[in-house]
Protein backbone atom coordinates (compact mmCIF):
# COMPACT_ATOMS: atom_id res chain seq x y z
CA UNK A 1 -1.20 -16.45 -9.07
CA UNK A 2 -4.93 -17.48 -9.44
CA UNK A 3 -5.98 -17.55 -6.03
CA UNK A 4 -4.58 -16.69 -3.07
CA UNK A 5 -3.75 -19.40 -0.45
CA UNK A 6 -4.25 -17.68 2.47
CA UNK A 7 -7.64 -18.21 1.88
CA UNK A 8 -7.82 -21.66 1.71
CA UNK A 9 -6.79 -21.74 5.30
CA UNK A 10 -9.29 -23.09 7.62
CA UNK A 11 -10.31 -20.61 10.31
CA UNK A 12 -8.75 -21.78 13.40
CA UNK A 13 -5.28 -21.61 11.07
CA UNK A 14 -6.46 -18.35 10.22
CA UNK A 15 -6.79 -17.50 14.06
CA UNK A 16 -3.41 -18.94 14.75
CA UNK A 17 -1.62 -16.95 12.36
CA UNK A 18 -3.71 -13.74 13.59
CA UNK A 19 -3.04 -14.60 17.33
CA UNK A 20 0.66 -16.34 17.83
CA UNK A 21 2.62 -13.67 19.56
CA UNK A 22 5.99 -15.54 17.81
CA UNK A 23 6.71 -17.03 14.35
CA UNK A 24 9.51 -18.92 12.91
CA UNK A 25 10.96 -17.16 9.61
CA UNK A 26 13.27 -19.83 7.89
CA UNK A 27 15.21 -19.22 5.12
CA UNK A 28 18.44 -19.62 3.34
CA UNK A 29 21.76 -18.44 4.32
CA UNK A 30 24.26 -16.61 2.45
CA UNK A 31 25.88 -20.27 2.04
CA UNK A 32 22.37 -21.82 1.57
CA UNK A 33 22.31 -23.83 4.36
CA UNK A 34 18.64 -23.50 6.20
CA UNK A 35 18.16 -20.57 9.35
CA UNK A 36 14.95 -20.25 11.39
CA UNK A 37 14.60 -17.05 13.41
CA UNK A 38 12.34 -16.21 16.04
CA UNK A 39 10.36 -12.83 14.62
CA UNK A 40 7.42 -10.80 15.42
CA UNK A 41 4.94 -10.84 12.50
CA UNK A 42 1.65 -9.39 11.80
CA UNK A 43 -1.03 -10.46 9.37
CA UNK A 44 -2.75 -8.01 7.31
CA UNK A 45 -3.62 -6.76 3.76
CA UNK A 46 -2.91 -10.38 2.51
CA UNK A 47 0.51 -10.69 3.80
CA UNK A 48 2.68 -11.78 6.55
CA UNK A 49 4.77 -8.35 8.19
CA UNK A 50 8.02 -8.27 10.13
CA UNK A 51 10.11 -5.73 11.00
CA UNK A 52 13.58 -4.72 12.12
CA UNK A 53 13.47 -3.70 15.45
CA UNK A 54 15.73 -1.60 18.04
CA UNK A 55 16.15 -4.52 19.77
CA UNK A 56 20.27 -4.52 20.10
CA UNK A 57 21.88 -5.99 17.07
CA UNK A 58 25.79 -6.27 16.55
CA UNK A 59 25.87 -4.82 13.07
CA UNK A 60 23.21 -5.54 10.11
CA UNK A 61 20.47 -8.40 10.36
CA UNK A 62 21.99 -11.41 8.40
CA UNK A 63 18.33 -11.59 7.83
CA UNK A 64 17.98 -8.96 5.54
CA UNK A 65 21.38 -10.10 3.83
CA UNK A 66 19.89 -13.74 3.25
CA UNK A 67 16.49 -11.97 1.98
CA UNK A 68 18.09 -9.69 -0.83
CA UNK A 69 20.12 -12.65 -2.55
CA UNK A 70 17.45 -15.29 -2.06
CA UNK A 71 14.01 -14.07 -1.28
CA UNK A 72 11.93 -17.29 -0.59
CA UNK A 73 11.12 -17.92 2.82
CA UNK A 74 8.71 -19.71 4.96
CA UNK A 75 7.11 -18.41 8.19
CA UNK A 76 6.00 -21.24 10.88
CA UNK A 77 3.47 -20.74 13.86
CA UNK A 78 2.45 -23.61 16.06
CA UNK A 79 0.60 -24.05 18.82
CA UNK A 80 1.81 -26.88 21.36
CA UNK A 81 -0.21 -28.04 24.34
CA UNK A 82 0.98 -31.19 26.72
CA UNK A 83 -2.24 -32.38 25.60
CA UNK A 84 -1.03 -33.43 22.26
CA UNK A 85 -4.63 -34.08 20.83
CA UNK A 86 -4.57 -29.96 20.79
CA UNK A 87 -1.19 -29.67 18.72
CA UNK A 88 -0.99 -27.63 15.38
CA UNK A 89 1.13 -25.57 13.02
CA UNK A 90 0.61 -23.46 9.88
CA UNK A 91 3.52 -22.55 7.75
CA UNK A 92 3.26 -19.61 4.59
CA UNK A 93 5.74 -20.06 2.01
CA UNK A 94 6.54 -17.22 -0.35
CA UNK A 95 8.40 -14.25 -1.18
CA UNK A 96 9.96 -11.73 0.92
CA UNK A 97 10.42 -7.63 -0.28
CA UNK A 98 12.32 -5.54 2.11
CA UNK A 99 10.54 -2.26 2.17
CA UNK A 100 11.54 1.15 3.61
CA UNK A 101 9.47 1.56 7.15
CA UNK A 102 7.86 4.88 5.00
CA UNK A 103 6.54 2.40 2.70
CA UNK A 104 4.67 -0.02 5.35
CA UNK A 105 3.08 2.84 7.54
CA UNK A 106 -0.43 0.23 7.72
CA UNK A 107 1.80 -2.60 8.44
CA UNK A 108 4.15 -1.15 10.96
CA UNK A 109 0.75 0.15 12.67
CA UNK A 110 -0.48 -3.12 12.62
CA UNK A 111 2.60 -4.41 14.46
CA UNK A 112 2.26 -1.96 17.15
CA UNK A 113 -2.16 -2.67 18.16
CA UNK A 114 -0.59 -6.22 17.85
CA UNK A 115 2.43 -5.81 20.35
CA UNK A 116 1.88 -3.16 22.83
CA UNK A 117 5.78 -2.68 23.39
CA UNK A 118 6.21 -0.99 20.08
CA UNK A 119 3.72 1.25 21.02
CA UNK A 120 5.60 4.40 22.08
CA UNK A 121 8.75 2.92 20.24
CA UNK A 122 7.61 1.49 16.58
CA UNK A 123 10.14 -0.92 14.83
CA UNK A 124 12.40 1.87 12.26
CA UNK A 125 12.51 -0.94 9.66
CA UNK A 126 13.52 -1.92 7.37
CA UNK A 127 10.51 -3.97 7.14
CA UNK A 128 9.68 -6.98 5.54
CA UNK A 129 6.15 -8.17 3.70
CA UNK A 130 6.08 -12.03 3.10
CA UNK A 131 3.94 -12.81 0.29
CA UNK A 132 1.99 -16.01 0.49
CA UNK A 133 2.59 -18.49 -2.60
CA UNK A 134 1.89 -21.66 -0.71
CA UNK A 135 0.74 -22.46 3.01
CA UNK A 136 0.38 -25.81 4.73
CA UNK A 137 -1.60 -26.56 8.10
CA UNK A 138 -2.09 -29.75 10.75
CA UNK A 139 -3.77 -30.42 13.59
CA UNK A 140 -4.00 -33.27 16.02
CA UNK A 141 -7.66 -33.04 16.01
């Protein structure tokens, strides 16, 4: 890839991605019909980060299941106002690698000065870097 397309972003999509506390990580299913799932995400070092968290899970993220047969996914932020002249959304389309939490030590930092509750308890991983191919942006205004 020539360029990458985070940069093309204007800078209030920039600041949107930077500052939404929750993003919307679609992807395939292991019977390719389309999920979307609330994550945590961080941007930094020219990717989008998300990680597995202690939050209580039954067994395995499907997530990371989905990820490891198909890794394209798209990750959605959006900003919605009842004054609809302030509406907007970026989405970053690319590929996902699933990465050992010893292998994203900057990133899983960066997720914890972003989200003070990982603080004392950081996300154990396994954690995922999104690498922009594509991203799209609106605004109302």
């Amino acid at each position: 890839m020539d360029s990458d397309p985070l940069d093309s972003l204007p800078a209030w999509a920039t600041g949107l991605l930077a500052d939404s506390r929750v993003g919307h990580l679609g992807l395939l299913d292991d019977r390719d019909r389309p999920r979307v799932l609330p994550v945590t995400f961080v941007l930094t070092d020219g990717a989008l980060w998300s990680a597995i968290d202690r939050k209580p899970k039954r067994r395995e993220p499907a997530r990371l299941r989905y990820l490891e047969r198909r890794p394209w996914a798209s990750l959605t932020v959006d900003r919605y106002e009842e004054d609809w002249s302030a509406l907007a959304w970026v989405q970053v389309l690319g590929t996902v690698e699933i990465l050992d939490a010893a292998a994203a030590g900057q990133a899983l930092a960066a997720l914890s000065d972003k989200y003070p509750q990982y603080g004392d308890d950081p996300p154990p991983g396994p954690v995922l870097r999104l690498v922009p191919r594509r991203a799209l942006w609106w605004a109302a205004t």
